[in-house]
Protein backbone atom coordinates (compact mmCIF):
# COMPACT_ATOMS: atom_id res chain seq x y z
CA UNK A 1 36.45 92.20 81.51
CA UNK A 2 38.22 95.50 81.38
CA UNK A 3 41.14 95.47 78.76
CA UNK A 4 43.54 98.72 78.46
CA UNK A 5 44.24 97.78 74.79
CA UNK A 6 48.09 98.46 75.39
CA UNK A 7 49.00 95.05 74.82
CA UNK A 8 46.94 94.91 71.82
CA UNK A 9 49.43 97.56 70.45
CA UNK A 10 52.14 96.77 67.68
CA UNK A 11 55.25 96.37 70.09
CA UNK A 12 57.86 97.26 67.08
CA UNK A 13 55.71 100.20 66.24
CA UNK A 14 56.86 101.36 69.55
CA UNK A 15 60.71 100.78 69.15
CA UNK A 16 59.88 97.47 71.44
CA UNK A 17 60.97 93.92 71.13
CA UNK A 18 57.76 91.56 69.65
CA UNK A 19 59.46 88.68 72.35
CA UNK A 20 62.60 88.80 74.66
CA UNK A 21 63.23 85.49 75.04
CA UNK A 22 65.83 84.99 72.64
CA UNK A 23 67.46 88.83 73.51
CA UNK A 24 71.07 89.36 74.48
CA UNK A 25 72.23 91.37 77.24
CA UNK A 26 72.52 93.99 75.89
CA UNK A 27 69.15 94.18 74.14
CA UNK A 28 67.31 93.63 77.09
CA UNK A 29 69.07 96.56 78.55
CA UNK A 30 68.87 98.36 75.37
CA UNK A 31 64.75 97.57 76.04
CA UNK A 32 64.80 98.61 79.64
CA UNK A 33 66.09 102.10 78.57
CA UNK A 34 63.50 102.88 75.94
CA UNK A 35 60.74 101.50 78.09
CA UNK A 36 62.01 104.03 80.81
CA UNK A 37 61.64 106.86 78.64
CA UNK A 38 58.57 105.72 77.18
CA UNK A 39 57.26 105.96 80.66
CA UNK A 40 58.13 109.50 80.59
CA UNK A 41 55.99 110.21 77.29
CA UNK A 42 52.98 108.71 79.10
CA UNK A 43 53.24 110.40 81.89
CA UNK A 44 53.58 113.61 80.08
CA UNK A 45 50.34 112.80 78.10
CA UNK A 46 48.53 111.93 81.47
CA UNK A 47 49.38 115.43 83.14
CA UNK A 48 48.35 116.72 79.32
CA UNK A 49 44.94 115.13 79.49
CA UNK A 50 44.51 115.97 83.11
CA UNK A 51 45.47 119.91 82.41
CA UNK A 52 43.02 119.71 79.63
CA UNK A 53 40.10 118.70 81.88
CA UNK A 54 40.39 121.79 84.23
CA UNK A 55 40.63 124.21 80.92
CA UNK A 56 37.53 122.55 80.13
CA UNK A 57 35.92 122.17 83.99
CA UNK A 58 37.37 124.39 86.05
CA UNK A 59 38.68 127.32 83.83
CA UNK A 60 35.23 128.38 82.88
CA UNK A 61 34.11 129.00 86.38
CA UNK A 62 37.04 129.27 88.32
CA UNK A 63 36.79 133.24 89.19
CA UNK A 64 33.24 132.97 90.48
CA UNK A 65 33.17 129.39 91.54
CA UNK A 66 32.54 129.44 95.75
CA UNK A 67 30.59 126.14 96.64
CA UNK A 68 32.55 123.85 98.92
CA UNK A 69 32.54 121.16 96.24
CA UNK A 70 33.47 123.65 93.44
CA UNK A 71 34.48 122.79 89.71
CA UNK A 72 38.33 122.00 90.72
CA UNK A 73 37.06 119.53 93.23
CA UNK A 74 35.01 117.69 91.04
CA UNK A 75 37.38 117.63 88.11
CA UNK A 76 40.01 116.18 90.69
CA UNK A 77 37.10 113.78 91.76
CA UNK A 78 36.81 112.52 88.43
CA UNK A 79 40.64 112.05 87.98
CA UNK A 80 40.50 109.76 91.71
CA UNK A 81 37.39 108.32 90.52
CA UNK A 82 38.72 106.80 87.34
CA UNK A 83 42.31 105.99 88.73
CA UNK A 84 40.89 104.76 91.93
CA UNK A 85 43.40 106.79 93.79
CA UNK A 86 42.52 108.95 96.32
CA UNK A 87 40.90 112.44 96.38
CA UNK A 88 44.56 113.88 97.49
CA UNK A 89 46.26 111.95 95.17
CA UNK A 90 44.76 113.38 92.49
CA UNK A 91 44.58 117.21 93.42
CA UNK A 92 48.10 115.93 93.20
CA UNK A 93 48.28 115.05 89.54
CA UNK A 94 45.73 117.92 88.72
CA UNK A 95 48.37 120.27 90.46
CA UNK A 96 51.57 119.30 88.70
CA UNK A 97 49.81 119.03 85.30
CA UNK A 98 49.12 123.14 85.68
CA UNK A 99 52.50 123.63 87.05
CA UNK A 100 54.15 121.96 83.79
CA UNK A 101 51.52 123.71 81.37
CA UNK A 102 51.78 127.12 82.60
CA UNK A 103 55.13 127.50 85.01
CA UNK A 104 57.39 124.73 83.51
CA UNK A 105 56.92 124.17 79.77
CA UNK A 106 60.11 123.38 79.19
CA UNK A 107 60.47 121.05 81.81
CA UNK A 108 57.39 118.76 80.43
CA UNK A 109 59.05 119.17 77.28
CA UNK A 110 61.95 117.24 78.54
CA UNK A 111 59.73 114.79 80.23
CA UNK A 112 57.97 114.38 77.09
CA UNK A 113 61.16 113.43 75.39
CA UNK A 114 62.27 110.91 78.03
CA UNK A 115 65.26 112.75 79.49
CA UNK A 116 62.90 113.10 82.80
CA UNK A 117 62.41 110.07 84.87
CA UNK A 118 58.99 110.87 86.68
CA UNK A 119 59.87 109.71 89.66
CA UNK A 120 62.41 112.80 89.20
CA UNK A 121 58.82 115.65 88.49
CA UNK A 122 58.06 115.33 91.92
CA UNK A 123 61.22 117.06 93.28
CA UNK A 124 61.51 119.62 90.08
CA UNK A 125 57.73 121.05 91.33
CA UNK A 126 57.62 121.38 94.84
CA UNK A 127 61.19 123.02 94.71
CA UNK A 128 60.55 125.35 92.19
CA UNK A 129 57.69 126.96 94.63
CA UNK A 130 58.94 129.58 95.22
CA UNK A 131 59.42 130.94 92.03
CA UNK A 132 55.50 131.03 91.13
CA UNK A 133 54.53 133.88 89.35
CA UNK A 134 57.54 135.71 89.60
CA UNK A 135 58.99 137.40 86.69
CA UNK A 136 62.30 135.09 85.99
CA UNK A 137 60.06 131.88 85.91
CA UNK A 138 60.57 131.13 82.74
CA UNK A 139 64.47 132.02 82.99
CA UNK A 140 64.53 128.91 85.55
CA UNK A 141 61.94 126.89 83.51
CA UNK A 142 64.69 127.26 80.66
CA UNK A 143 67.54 126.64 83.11
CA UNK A 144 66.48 123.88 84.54
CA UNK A 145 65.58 122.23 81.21
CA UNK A 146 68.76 123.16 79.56
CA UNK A 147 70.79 120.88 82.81
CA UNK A 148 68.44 117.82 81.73
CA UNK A 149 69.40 118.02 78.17
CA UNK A 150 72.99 117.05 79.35
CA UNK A 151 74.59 114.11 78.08
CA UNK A 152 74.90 112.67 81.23
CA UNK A 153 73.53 110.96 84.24
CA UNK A 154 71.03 111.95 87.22
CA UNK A 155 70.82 110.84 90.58
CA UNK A 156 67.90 111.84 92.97
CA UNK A 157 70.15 114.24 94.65
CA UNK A 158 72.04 115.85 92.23
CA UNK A 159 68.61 116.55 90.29
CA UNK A 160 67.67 118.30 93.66
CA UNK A 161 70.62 120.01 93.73
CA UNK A 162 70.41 121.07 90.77
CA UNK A 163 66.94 122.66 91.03
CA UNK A 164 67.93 124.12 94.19
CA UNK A 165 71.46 125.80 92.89
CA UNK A 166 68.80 127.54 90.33
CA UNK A 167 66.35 128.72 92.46
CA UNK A 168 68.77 130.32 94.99
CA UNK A 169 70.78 131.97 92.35
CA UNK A 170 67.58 133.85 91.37
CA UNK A 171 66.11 134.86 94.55
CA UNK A 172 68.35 134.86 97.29
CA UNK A 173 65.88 137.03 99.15
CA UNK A 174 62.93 134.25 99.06
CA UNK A 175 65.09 131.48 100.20
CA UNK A 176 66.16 133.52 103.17
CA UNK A 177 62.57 134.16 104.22
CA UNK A 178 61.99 130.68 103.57
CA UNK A 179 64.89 128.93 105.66
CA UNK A 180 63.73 131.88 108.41
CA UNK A 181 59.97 130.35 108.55
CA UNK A 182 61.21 126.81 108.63
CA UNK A 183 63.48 127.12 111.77
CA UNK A 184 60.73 128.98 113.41
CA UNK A 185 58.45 126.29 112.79
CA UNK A 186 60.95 123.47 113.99
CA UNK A 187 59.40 120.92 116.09
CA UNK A 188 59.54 117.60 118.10
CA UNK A 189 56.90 114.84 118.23
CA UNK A 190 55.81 111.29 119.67
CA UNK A 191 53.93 108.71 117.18
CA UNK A 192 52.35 105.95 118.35
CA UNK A 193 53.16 102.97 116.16
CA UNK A 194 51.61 99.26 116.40
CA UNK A 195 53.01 96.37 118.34
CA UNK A 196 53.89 98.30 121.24
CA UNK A 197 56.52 100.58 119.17
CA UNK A 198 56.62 104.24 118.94
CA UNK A 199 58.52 107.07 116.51
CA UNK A 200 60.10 109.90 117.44
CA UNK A 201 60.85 112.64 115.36
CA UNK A 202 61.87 116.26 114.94
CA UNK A 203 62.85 118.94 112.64
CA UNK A 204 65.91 120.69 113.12
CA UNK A 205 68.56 122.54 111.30
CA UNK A 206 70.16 120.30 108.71
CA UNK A 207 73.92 120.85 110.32
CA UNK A 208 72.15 120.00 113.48
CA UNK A 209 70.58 117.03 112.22
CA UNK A 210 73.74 115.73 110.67
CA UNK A 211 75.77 116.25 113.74
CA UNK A 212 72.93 114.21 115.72
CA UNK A 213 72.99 111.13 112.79
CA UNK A 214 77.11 111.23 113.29
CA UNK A 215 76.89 110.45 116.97
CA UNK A 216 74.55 108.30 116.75
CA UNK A 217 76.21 105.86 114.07
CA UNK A 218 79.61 106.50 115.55
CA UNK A 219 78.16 105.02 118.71
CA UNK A 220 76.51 102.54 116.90
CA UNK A 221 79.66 101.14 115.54
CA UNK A 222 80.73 100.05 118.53
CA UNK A 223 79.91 96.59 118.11
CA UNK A 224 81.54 93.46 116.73
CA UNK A 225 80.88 91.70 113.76
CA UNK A 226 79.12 89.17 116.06
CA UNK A 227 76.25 91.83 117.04
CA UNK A 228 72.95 90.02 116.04
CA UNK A 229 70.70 93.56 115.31
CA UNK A 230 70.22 95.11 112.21
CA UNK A 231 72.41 98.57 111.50
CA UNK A 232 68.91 100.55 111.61
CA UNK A 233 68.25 98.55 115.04
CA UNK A 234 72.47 99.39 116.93
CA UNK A 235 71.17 103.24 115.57
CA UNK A 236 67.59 102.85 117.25
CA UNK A 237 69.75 101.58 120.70
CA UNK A 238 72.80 104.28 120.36
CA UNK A 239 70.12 106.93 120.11
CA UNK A 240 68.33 105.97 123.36
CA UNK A 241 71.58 105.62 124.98
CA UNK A 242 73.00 109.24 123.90
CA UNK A 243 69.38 110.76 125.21
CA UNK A 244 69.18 109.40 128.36
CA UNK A 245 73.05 108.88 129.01
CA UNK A 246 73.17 105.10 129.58
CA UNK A 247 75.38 102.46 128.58
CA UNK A 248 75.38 101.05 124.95
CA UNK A 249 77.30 97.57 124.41
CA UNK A 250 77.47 94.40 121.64
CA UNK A 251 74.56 91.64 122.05
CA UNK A 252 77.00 89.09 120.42
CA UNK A 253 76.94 87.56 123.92
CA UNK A 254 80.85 86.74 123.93
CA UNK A 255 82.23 86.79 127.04
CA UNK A 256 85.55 88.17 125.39
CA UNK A 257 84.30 90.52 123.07
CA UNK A 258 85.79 94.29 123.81
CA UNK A 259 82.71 95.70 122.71
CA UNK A 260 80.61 94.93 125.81
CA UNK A 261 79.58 98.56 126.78
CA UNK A 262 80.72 102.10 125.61
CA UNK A 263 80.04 105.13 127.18
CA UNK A 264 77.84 107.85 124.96
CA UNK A 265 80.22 110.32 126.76
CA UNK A 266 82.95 109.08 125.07
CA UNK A 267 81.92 109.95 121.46
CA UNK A 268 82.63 113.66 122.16
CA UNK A 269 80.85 116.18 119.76
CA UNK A 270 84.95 116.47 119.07
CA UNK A 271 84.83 113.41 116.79
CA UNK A 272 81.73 114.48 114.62
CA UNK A 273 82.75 116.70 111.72
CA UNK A 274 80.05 118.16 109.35
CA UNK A 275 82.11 119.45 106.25
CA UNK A 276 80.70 122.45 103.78
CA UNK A 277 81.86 123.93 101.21
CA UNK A 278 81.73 127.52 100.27
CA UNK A 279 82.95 130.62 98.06
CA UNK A 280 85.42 132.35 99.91
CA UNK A 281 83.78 135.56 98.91
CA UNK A 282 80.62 134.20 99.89
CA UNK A 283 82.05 133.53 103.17
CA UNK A 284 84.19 136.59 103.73
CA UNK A 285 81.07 138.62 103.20
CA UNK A 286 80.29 137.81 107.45
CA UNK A 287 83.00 140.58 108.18
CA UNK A 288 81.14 143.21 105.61
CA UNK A 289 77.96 142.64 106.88
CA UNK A 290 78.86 142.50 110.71
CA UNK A 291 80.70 145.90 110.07
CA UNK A 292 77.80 147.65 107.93
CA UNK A 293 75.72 150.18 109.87
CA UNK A 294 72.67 149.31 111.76
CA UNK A 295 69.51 148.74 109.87
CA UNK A 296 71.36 148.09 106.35
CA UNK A 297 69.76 145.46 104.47
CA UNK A 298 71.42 142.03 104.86
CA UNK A 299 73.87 141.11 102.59
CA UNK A 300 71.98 138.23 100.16
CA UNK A 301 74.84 138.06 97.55
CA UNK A 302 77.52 135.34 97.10
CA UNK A 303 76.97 131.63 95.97
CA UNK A 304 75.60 129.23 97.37
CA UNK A 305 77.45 126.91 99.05
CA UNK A 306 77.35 122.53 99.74
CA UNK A 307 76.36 120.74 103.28
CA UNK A 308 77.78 117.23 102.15
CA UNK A 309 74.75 114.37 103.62
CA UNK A 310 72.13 117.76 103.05
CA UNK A 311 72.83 119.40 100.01
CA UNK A 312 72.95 122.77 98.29
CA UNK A 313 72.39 125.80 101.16
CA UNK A 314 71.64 129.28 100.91
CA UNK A 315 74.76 131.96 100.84
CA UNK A 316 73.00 133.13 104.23
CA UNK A 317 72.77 129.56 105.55
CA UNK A 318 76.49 129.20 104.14
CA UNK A 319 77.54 132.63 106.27
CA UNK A 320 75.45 131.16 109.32
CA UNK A 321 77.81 127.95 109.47
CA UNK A 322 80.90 129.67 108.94
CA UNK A 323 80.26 132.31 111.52
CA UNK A 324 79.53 129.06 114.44
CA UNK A 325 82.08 129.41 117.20
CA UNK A 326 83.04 125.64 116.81
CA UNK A 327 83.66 126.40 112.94
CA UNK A 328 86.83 125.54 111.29
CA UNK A 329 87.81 127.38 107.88
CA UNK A 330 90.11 125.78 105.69
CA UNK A 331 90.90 127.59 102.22
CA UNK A 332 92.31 125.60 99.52
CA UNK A 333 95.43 126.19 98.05
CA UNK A 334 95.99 127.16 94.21
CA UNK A 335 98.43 124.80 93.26
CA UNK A 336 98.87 122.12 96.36
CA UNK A 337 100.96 118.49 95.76
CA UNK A 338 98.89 116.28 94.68
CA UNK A 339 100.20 113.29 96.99
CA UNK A 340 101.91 113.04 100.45
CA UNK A 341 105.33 113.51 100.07
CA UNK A 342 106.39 110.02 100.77
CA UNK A 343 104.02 107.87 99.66
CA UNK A 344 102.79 108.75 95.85
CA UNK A 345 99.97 106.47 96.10
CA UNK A 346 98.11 108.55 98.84
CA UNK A 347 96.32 111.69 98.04
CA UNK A 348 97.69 114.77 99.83
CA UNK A 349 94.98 116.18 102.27
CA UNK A 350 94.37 119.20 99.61
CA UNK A 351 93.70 116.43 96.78
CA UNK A 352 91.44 114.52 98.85
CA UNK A 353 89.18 117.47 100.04
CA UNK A 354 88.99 119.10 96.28
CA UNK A 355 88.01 115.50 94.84
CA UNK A 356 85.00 114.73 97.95
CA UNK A 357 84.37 118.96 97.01
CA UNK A 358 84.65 118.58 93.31
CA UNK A 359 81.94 115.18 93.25
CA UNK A 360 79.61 115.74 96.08
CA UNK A 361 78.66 112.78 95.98
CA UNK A 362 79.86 108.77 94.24
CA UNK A 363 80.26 109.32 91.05
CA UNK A 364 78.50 105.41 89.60
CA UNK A 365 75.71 106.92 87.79
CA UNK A 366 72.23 107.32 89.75
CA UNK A 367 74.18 106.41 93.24
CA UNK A 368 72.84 109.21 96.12
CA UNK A 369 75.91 107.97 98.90
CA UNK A 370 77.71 111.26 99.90
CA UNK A 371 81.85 111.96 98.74
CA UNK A 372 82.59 112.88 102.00
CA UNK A 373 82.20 109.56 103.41
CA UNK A 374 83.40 107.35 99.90
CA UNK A 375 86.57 105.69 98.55
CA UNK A 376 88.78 107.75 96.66
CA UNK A 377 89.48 105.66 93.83
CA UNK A 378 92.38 105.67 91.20
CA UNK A 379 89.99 105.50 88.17
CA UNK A 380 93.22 104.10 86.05
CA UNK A 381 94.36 101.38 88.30
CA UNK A 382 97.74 102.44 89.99
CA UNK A 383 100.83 100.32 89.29
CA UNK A 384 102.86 100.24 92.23
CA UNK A 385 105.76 98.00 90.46
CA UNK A 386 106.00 100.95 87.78
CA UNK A 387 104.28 104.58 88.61
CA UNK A 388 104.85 105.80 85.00
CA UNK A 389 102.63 102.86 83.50
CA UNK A 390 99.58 104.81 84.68
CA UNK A 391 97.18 105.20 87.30
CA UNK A 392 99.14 107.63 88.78
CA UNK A 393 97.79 109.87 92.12
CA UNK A 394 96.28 112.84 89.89
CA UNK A 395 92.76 115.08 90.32
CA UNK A 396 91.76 113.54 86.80
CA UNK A 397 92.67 110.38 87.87
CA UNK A 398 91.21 110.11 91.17
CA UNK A 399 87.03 110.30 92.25
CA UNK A 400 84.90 109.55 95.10
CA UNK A 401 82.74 106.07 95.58
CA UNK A 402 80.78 104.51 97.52
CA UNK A 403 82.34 101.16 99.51
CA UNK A 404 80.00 99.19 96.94
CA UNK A 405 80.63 100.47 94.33
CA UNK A 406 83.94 100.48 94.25
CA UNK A 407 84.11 96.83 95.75
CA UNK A 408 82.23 96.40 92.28
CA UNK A 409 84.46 98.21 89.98
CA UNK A 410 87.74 96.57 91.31
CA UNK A 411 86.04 92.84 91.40
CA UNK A 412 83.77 92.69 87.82
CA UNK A 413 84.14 93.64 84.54
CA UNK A 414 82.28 96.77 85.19
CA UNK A 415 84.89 99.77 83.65
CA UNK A 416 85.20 103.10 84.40
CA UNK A 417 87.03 105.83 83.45
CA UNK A 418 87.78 109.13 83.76
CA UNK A 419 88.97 112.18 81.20
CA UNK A 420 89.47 115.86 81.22
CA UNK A 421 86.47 117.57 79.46
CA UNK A 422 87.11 119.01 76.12
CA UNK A 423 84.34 121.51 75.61
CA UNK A 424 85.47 123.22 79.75
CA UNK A 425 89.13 123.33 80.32
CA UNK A 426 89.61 122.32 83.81
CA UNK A 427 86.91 120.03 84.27
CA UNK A 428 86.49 115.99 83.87
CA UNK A 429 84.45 113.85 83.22
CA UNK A 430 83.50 110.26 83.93
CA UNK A 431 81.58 107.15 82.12
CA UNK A 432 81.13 103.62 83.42
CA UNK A 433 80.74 100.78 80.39
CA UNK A 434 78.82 97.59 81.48
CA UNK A 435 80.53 93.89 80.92
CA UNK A 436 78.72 93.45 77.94
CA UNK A 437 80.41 96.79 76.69
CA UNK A 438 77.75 99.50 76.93
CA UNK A 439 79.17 102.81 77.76
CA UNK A 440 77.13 104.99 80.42
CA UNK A 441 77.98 108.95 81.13
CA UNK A 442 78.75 109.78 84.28
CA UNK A 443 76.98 112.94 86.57
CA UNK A 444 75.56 115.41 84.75
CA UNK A 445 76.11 117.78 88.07
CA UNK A 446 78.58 118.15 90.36
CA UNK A 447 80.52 120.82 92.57
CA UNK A 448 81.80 122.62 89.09
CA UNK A 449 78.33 123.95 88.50
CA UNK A 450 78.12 124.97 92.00
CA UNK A 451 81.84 126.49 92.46
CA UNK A 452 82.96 127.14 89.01
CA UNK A 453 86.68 128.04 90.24
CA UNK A 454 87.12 124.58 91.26
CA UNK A 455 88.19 124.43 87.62
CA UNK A 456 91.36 126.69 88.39
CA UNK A 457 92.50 124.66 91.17
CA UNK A 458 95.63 123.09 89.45
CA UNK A 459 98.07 120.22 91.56
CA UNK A 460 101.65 119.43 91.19
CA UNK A 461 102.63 116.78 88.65
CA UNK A 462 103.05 113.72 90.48
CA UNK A 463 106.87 112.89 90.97
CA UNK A 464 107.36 109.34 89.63
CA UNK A 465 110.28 107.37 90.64
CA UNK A 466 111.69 104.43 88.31
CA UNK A 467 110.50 100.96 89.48
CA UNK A 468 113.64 99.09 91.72
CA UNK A 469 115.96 96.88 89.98
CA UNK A 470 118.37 97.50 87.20
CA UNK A 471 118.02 99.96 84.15
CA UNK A 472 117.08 96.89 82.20
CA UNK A 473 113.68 96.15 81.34
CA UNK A 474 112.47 93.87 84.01
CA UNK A 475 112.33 90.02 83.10
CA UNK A 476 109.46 89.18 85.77
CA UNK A 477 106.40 87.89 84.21
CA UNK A 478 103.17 89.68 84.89
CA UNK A 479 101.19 89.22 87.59
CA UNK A 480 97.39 88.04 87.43
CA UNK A 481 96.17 92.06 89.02
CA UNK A 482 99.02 93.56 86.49
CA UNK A 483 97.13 91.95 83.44
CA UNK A 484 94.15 92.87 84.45
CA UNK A 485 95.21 96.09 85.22
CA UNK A 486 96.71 96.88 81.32
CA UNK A 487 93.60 94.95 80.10
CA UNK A 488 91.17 97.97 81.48
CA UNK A 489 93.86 100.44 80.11
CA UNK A 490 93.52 98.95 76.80
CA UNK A 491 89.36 98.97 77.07
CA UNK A 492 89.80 102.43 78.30
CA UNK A 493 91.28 103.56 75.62
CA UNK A 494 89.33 101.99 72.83
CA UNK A 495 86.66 103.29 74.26
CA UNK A 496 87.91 106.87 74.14
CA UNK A 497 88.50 106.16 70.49
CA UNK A 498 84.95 105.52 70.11
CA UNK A 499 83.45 108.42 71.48
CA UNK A 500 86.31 110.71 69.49
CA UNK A 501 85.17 109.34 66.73
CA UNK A 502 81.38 109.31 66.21
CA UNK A 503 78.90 110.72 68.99
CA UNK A 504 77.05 108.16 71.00
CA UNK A 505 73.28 108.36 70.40
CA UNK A 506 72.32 106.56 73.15
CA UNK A 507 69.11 107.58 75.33
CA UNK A 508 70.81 109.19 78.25
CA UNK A 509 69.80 107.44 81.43
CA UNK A 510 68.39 108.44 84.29
């Protein structure tokens, strides 16, 4: 019987618990962490080992190696043979371990170290294509490890983002030609699937896409609570019903419900907004380049810009959007109010659009749900009996998230909280701290390492009227919410105590 021998292995020599049965909380968490990362260090040794078996298989022969079944084939063969994976799956493994040895050493070096998940790898290699064997490889190599050394948290897309905001920044030109290639190559298909089911598809330009998915969940929404299908099911029905024009209604089978049929007419392309963000210089270089004289090379400068539900586009992809007839530009002011005039609860529209700009997407740590579509929520709960206690409508005190996570923010004893960064004026940043009191770092990248100058965007001070009643302090005993409330301010606080004074050595998570 085949053994691996890893559970043979010493499990405190390994930083590892010997048993977790009598582990707190926050042990076992403390455990999952270091396991995570440990995963990292193996997987960095497995692309080491596999790199080392084409120096010693393939490199030997690879310039004058032509047989069908030459030396890189068989090395991946023996890779598939003794994983029992498939031939493609690792040519897979054999590929990224030569893409961390040679194009991204810095990268493994990071994986090595366990600030990589490597389910995160993946994404870093194939989007980093482009930049193979070109002379500022290693300046993204360093770039790109540099952003994972940050003290904070990942998500899948703000890793990708990430990567991408790199890659563009250094060739412009090759993303252009890129994007160009793609929309030629755009397609539609027809997959037969079993049980008399079939999946349609096509490829399409990401605004395009995004206009298509609004439609078809705004139509899907037309149901009541009562509607027995499953959200991905209403979105299967709304899109057959917006294709071939028929009627779409609730299957609750009430007689009274007001949701019996909608017409797809009725969700006009009018109520389907895709919102991007851009440089304005970016974006006012459309009149330079429709002005310069015929046959002048295109314009590739400018930064790139933010498709919220996509993700990071080209400056040319940003110019393309901005230049549609249905486009709507809407510059943001310097120094706009940072609530509506008579309600200082609510954002003003200008807070609210530099917040969902500033995050991108929720701000829980690892969570992929867009800004654009989130909560805005007052990080420091607002006290609508007294303003000046705190929470108060601010940019520092406001960020996006998603409807559950906020749902669990406001109803556990999950805290977050929310500071301006000391090390970049302008800036904040975020942690949440688990019940049992474990402190986690919020995004590592948002729209401030896209658009820098979000940083100067500055807001009025809030105007804060005195709570009604007399000048005298108020007699009322606290409500259940307002002890709650000053309990989290209290925990926020100690906890900014902590991290002023000693550094948190923590693993950063994933």
């Amino acid at each position: 019987m085949f053994e691996s021998g890893w559970a043979q292995q010493n499990p405190e020599a390994m930083g590892l618990p010997v048993a977790l049965t009598d582990a707190s909380i926050e042990e076992a968490l403390d455990t999952v962490v270091h396991a995570t990362a440990g995963l990292g260090f193996l997987e960095w040794t497995r692309y080491r080992a596999a790199a080392h078996l084409h120096a010693l298989i393939v490199a030997p022969v690879e310039s004058s190696d032509r047989r069908r079944l030459d030396a890189a084939t068989q090395c991946a063969a023996r890779i598939a043979t003794v994983l029992s994976v498939s031939q493609g799956a690792a040519d897979g493994i054999l590929f990224r371990a030569l893409v961390l040895r040679d194009r991204l050493p810095r990268v493994a070096e990071c994986l090595r170290d366990g600030l990589l998940a490597p389910k995160h790898l993946h994404t870093i290699v194939t989007r980093t294509d482009l930049v193979d064997g070109r002379d500022y490889a290693d300046e993204v190599d360093a770039e790109i490890a540099a952003a994972l050394r940050r003290r904070r948290s990942w998500s899948d897309t703000r890793l990708r983002d990430m990567v991408d905001c790199i890659v563009h920044r250094h060739d412009p030109d090759a993303v252009r030609e890129r994007r160009i290639k793609a929309k030629e190559n755009r397609s539609f298909w027809v997959e037969n699937a079993p049980d008399g089911m079939a999946a349609v598809g096509a490829t399409l330009a990401a605004e395009d896409a995004l206009l298509v998915a609004t439609r078809v969940e705004a139509l899907a929404a037309n149901v009541c609570s009562r509607d027995p299908r499953s959200r991905n099911a209403r979105a299967s029905d709304a899109l057959f019903a917006l294709v071939t024009g028929t009627g779409f209604g609730c299957q609750c089978g009430d007689p009274t419900c007001t949701h019996t049929e909608t017409d797809p007419d009725s969700i006009s392309a009018t109520t389907v907004v895709v919102h991007v963000v851009g440089d304005a210089a970016t974006l006012d270089a459309v009149t330079a380049a429709a002005s310069s004289p015929e046959g002048a090379a295109p314009d590739t400068s400018g930064r790139s810009g933010f498709l919220h539900g996509h993700g990071v586009i080209s400056p040319d992809h940003l110019r393309d959007l901005a230049n549609r007839s249905d486009a709507v530009r809407r510059r943001m002011d310097a120094t706009p109010a940072a609530h509506q005039p008579a309600d200082p609860y609510r954002p003003s529209a200008a807070l609210e659009t530099f917040v969902r700009a500033r995050d991108q997407y929720c701000t829980w740590p690892g969570c992929n749900n867009p800004a654009v579509t989130a909560d805005l929520d007052h990080v420091t709960e607002y006290d609508h009996d007294d303003p000046a206690a705190g929470g108060q409508t601010t940019a520092v005190n406001l960020n996006g998230k998603c409807r559950f996570h906020h749902t669990l923010k406001t109803f556990t004893d999950f805290l977050d909280d929310q500071y301006p960064d000391p090390e970049l004026p302008g800036r904040v940043l975020s942690t949440v701290t688990t019940p049992e009191g474990r402190t986690v770092p919020g995004p590592a990248h948002n729209g401030y390492d896209l658009h820098p100058e979000l940083a100067d965007v500055t807001f009025d001070d809030p105007v804060v009227h005195p709570p009604p009643g007399t000048e005298s302090p108020p007699t009322r005993r606290r409500t259940r919410l307002a002890a709650v409330h000053a309990r989290r301010r209290a925990e926020r606080a100690r906890n900014r105590r902590a991290r002023e004074a000693a550094a948190i050595d923590d693993p950063p998570p994933f």
